[in-house]
C-alpha atoms as a PDB file:
ATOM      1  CA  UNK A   1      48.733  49.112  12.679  1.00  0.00           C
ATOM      2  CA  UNK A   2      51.875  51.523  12.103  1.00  0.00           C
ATOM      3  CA  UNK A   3      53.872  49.680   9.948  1.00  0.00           C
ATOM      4  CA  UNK A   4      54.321  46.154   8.120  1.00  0.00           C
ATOM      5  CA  UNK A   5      55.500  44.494  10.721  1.00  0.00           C
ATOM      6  CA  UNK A   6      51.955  45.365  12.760  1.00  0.00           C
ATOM      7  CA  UNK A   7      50.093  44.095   9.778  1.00  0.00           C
ATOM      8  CA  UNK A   8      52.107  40.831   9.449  1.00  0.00           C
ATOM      9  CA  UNK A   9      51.549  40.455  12.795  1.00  0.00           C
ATOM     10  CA  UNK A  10      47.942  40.779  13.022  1.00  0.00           C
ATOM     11  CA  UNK A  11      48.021  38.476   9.467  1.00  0.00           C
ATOM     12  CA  UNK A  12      49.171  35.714  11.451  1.00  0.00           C
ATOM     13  CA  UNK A  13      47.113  35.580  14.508  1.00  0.00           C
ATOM     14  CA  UNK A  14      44.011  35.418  12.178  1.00  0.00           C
ATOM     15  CA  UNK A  15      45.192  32.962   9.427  1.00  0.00           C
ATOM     16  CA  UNK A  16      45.957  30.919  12.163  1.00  0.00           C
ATOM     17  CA  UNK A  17      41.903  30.371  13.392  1.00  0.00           C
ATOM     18  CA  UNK A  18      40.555  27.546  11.974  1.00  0.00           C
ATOM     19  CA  UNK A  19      38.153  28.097   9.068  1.00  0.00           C
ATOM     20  CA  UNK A  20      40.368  31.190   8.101  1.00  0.00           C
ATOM     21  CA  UNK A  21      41.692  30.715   4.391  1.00  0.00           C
ATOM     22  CA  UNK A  22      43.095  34.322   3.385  1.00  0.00           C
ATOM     23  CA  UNK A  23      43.938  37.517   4.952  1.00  0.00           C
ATOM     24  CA  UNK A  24      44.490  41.349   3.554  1.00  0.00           C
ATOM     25  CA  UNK A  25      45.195  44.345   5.415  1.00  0.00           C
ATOM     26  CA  UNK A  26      45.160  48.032   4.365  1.00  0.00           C
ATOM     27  CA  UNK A  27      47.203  49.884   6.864  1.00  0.00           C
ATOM     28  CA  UNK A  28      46.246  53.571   5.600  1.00  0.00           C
ATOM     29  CA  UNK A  29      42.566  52.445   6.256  1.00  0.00           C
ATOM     30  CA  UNK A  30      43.168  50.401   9.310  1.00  0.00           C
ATOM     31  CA  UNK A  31      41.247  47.264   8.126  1.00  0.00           C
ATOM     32  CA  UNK A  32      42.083  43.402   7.721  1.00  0.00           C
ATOM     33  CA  UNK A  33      39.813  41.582   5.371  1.00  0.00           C
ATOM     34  CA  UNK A  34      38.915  38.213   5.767  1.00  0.00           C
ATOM     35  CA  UNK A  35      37.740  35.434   3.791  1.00  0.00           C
ATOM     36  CA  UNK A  36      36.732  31.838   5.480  1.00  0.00           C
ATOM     37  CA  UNK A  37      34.536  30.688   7.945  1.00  0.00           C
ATOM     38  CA  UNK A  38      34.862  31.162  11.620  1.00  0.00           C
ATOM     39  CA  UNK A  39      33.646  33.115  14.322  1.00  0.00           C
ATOM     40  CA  UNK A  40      33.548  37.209  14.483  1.00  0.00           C
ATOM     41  CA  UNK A  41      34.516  36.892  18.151  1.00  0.00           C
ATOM     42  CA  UNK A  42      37.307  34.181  17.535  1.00  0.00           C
ATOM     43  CA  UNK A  43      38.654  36.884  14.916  1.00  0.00           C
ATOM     44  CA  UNK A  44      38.958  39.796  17.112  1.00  0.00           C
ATOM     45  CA  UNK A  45      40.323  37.618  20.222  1.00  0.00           C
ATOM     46  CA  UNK A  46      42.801  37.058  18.128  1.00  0.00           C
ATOM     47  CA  UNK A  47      43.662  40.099  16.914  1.00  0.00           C
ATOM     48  CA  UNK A  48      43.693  41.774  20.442  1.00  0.00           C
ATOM     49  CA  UNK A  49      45.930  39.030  21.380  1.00  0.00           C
ATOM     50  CA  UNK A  50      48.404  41.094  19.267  1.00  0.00           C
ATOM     51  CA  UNK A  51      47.853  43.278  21.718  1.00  0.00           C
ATOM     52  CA  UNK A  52      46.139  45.876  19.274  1.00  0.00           C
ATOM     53  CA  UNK A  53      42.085  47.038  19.940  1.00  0.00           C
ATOM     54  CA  UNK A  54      39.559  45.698  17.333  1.00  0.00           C
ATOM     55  CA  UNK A  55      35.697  46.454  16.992  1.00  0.00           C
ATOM     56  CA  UNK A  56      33.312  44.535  15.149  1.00  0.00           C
ATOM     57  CA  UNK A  57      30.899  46.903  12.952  1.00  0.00           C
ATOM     58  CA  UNK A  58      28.006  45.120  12.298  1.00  0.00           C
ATOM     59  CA  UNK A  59      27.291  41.887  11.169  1.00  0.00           C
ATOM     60  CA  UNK A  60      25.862  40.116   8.012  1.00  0.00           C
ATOM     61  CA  UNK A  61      23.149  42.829   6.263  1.00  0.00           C
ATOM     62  CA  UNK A  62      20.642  44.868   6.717  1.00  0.00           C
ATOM     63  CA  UNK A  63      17.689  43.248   8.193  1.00  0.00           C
ATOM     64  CA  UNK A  64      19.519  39.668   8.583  1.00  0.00           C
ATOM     65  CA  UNK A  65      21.141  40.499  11.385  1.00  0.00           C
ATOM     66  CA  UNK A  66      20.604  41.226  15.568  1.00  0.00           C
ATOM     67  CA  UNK A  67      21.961  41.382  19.026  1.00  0.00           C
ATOM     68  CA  UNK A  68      21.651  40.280  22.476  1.00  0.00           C
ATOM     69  CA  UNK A  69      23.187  41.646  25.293  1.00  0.00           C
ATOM     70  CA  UNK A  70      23.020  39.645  28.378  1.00  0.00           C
ATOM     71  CA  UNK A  71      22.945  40.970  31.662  1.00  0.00           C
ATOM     72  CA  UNK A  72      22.598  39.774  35.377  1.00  0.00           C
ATOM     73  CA  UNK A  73      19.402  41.577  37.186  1.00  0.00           C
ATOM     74  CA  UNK A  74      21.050  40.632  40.770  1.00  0.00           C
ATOM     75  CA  UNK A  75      20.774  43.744  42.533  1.00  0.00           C
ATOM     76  CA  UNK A  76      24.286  42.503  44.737  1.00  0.00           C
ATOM     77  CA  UNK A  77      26.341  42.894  41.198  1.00  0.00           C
ATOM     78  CA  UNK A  78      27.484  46.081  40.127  1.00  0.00           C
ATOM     79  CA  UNK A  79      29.101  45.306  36.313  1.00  0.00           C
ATOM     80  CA  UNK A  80      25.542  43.580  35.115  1.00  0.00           C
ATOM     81  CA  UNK A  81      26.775  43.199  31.034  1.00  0.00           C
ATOM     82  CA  UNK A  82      28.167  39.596  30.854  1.00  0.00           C
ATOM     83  CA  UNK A  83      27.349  38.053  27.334  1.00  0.00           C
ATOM     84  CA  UNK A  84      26.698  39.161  24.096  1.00  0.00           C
ATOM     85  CA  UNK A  85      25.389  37.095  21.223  1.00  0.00           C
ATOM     86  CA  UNK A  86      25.614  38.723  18.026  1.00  0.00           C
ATOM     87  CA  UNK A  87      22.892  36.962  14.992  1.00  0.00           C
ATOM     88  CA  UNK A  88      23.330  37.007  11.195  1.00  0.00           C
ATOM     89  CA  UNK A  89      21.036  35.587   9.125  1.00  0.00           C
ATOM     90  CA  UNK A  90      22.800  33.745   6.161  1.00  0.00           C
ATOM     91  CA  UNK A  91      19.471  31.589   4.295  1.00  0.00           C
ATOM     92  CA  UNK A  92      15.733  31.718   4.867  1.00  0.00           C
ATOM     93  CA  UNK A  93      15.812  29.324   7.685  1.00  0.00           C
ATOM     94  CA  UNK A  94      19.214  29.692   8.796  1.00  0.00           C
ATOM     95  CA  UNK A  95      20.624  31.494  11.300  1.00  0.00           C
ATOM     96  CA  UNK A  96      24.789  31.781  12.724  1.00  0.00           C
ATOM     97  CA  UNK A  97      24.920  32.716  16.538  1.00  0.00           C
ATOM     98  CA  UNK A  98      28.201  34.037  17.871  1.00  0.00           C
ATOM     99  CA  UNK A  99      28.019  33.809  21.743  1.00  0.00           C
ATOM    100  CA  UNK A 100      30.628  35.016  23.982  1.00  0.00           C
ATOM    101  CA  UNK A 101      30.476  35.315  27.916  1.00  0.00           C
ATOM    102  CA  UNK A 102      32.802  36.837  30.791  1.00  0.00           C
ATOM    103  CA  UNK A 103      31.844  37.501  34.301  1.00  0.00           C
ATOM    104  CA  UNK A 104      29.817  33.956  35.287  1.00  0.00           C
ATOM    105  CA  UNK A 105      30.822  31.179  37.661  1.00  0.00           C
ATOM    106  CA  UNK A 106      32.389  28.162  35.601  1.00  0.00           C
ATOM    107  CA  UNK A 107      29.969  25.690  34.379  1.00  0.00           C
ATOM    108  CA  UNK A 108      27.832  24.537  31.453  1.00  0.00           C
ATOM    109  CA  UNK A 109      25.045  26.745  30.721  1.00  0.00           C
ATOM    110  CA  UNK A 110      21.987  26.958  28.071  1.00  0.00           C
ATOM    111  CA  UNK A 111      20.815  29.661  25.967  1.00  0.00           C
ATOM    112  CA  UNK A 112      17.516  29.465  25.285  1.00  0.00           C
ATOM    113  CA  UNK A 113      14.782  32.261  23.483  1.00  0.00           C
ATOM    114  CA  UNK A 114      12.129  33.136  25.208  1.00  0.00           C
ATOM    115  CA  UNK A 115       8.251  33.710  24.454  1.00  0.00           C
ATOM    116  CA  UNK A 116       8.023  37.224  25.237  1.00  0.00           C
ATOM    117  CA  UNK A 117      10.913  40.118  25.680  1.00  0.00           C
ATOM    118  CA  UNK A 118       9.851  41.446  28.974  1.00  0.00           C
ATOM    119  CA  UNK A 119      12.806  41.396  31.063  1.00  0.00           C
ATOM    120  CA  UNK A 120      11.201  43.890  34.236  1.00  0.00           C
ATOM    121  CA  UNK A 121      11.718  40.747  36.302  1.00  0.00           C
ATOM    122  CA  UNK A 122      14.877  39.319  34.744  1.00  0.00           C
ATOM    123  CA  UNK A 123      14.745  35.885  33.669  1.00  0.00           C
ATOM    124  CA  UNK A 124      11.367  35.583  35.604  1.00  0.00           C
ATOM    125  CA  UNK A 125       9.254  37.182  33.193  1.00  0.00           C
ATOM    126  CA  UNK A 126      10.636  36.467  30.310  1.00  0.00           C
ATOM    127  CA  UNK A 127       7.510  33.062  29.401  1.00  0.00           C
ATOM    128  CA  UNK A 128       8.543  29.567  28.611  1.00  0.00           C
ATOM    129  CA  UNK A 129      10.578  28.499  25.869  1.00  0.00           C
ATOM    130  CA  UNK A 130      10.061  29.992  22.498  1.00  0.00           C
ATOM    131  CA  UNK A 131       8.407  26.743  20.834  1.00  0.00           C
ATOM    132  CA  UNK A 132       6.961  28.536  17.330  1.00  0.00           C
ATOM    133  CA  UNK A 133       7.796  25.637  15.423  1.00  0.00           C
ATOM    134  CA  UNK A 134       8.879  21.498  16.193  1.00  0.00           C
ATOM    135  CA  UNK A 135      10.292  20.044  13.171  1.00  0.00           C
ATOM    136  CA  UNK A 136      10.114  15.817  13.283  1.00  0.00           C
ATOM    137  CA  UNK A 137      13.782  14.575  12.636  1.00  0.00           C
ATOM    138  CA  UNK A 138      13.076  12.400   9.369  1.00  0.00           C
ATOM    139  CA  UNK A 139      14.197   8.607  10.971  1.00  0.00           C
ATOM    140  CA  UNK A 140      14.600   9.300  14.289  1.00  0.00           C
ATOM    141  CA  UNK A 141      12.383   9.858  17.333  1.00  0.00           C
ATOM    142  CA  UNK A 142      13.416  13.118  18.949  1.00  0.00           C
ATOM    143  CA  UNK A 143      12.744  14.504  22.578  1.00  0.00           C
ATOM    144  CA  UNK A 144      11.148  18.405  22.231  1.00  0.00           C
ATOM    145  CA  UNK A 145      14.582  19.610  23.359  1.00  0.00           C
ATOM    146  CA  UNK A 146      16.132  18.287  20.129  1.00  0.00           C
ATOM    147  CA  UNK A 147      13.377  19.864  17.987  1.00  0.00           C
ATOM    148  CA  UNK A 148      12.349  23.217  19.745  1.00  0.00           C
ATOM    149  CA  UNK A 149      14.201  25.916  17.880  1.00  0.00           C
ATOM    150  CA  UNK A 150      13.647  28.146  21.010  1.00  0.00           C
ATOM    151  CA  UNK A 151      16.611  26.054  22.438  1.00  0.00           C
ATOM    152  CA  UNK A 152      19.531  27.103  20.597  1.00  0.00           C
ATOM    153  CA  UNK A 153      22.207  25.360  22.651  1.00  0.00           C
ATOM    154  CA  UNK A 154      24.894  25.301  25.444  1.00  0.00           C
ATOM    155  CA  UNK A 155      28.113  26.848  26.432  1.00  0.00           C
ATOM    156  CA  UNK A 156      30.727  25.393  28.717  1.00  0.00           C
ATOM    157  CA  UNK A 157      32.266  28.849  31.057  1.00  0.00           C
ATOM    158  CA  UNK A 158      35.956  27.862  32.306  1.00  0.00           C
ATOM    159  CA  UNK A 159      37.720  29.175  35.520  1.00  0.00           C
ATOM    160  CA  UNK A 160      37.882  32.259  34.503  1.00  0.00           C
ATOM    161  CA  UNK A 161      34.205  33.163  33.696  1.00  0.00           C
ATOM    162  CA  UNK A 162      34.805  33.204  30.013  1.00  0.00           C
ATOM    163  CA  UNK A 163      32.998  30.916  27.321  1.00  0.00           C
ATOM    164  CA  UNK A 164      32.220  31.069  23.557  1.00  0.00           C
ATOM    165  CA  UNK A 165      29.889  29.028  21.629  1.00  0.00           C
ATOM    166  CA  UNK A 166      29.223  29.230  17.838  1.00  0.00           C
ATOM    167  CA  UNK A 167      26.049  27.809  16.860  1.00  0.00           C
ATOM    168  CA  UNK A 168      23.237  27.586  13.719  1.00  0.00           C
ATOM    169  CA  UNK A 169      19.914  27.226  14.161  1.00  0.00           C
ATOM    170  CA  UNK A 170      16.871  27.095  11.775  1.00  0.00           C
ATOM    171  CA  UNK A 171      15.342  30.035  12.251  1.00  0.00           C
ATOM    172  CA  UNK A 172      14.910  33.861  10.465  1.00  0.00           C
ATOM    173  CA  UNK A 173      16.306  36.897  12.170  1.00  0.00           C
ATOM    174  CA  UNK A 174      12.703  38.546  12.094  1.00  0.00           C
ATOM    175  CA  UNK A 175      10.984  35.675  14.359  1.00  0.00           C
ATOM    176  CA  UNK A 176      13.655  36.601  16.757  1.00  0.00           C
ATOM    177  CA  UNK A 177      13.177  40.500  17.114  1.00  0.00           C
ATOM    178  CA  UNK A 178      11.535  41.576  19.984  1.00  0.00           C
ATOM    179  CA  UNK A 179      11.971  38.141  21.796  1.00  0.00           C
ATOM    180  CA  UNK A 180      14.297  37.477  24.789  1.00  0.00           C
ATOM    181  CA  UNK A 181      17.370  35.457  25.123  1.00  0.00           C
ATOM    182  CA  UNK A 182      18.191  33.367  28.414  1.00  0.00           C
ATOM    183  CA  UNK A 183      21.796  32.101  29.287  1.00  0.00           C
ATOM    184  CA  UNK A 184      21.220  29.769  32.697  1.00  0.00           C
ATOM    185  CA  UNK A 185      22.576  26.522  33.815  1.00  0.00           C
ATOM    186  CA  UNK A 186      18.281  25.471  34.104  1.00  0.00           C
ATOM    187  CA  UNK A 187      16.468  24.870  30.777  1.00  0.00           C
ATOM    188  CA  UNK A 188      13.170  25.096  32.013  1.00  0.00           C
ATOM    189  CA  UNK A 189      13.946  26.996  35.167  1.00  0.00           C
ATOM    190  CA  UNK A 190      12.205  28.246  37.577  1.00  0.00           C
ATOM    191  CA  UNK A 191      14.397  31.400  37.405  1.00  0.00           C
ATOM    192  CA  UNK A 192      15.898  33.939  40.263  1.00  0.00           C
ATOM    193  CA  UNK A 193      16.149  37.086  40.238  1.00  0.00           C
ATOM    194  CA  UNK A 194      18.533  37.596  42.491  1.00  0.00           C
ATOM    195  CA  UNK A 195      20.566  34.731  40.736  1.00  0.00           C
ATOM    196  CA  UNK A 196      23.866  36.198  39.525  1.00  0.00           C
ATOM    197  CA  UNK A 197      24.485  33.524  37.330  1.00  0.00           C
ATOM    198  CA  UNK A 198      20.848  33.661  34.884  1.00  0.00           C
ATOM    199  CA  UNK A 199      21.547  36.268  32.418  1.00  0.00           C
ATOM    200  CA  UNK A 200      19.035  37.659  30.224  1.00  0.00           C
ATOM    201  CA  UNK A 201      18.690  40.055  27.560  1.00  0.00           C
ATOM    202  CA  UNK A 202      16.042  41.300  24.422  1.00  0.00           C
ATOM    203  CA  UNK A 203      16.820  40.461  20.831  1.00  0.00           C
ATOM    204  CA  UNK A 204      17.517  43.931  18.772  1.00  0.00           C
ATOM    205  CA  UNK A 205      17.963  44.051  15.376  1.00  0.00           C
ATOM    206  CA  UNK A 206      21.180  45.768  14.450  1.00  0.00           C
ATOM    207  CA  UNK A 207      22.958  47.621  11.660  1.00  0.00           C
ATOM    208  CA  UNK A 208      24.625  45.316   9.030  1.00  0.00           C
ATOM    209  CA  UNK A 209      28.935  45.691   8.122  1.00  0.00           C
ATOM    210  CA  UNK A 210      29.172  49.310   7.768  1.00  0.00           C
ATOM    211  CA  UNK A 211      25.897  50.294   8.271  1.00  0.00           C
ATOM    212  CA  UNK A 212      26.875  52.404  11.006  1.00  0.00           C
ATOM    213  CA  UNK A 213      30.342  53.484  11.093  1.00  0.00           C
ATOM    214  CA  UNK A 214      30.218  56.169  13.832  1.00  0.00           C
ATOM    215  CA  UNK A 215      27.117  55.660  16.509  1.00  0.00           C
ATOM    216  CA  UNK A 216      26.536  52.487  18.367  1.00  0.00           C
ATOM    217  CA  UNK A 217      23.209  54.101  19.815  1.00  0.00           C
ATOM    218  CA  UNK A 218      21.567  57.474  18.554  1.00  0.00           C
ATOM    219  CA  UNK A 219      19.691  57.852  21.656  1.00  0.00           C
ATOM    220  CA  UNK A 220      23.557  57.815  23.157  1.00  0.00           C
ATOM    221  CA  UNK A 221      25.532  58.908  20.534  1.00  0.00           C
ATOM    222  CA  UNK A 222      28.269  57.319  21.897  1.00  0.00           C
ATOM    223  CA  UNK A 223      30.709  56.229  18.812  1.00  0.00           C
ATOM    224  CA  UNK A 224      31.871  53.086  18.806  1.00  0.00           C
ATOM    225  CA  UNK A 225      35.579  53.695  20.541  1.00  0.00           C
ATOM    226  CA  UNK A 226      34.070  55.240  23.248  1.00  0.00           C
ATOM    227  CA  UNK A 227      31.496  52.367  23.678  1.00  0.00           C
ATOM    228  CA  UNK A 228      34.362  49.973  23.858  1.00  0.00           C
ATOM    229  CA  UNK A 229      36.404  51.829  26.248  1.00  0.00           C
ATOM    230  CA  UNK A 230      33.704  51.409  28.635  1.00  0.00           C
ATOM    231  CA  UNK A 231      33.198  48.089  27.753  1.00  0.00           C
ATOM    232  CA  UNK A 232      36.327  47.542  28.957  1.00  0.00           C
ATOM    233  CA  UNK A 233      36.661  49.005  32.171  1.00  0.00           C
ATOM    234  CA  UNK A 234      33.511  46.768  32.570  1.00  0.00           C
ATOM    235  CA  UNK A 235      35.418  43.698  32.034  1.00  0.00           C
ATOM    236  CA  UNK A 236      34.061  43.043  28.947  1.00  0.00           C
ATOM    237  CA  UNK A 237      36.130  43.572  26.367  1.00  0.00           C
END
């Protein structure tokens, strides 16, 4: 943002999300803070629809919060990162998941945790359905896929191989670590490999808002505009 104008701009787009109740930008710091309830993804569509970059740092707190990225193991595609679902833990037994997807054939598809987090055979190996805990909805009966928090829920993919699904499920951020995620249009399965279409990724926990304000990865040491730049190129902005 350069000027007033930018930041009036950018004001808009994001007051205009629904959930989104004020707005306040700093220009010398480059930052818009936000107060309301929607989305981190909805928040920085909208702001590159200004046509300006944006990065989310972080999420929720330290140790409340974690990350999935979802990739394809089909050998036949070359740009494998198509979702990300980004975790914050906001009570004991509540969870916010922000899932976003680009790359897969249009379609409704589930996301689903898995028992274990070994992905060496993609979606294969990943065990059945995370099923730590069925809760009995008081006055109703319920079928396990309504009470298994393993299944966390779907998300419809349009023509142009983007979806976005925010969802809340009753579970803490540290049951999830260490687990892996599975975004297919099959529940249950059985899973391919070689299908293009199952993505599949391990649950990491990951630094809270400004936790880390340079490094996306130490091992990489990669900061975070050069991460996105990549990202980019990827198609996956």
């Amino acid at each position: 943002m350069h000027c007033e104008g930018c930041y009036n701009s950018v004001s808009a787009a994001v007051g205009a999300i629904s959930g989104i109740e004020e707005t306040r930008g700093n220009l010398k710091d480059q930052t818009v803070w936000v107060k309301g309830v929607a989305p981190p993804s909805a928040i920085v569509t909208a702001i590159e629809n200004t046509g300006r970059d944006a990065i989310l740092r972080g999420s929720g707190s330290t140790d409340s919060s974690a990350v999935c990225i979802l990739e394809t193991h089909s050998s036949t595609v070359l740009n494998k990162v198509r979702g990300l679902a980004r975790m914050v833990q906001v009570a004991p037994k509540m969870t916010l998941v922000d899932l976003t997807i680009n790359g897969l054939a249009p379609g409704q598809y589930s996301a689903t945790v898995r028992q274990t987090g070994d992905i060496s055979r993609g979606a294969e190996s990943t065990g059945g359905i995370w099923e730590a805990l069925k809760e009995k909805v008081t006055g109703a009966s319920a079928s396990p896929a309504e009470t298994t928090r393993g299944i966390f829920g779907k998300v419809d993919v349009d023509e142009k191989g983007r979806g976005s699904v925010f969802m809340d499920q009753p579970v803490a951020i540290w049951e999830l670590i260490g687990r892996s995620m599975v975004l297919s249009k099959s529940v249950e399965g059985p899973f391919q490999r070689q299908d293009e279409n199952t993505l599949v990724g391990v649950i990491a926990r990951s630094a809270g808002v400004w936790d880390n304000d340079k490094m996306v990865c130490s091992c990489s040491g990669k900061n975070v505009w050069q991460e996105r730049q990549e990202q980019v190129v990827n198609g996956m902005a």
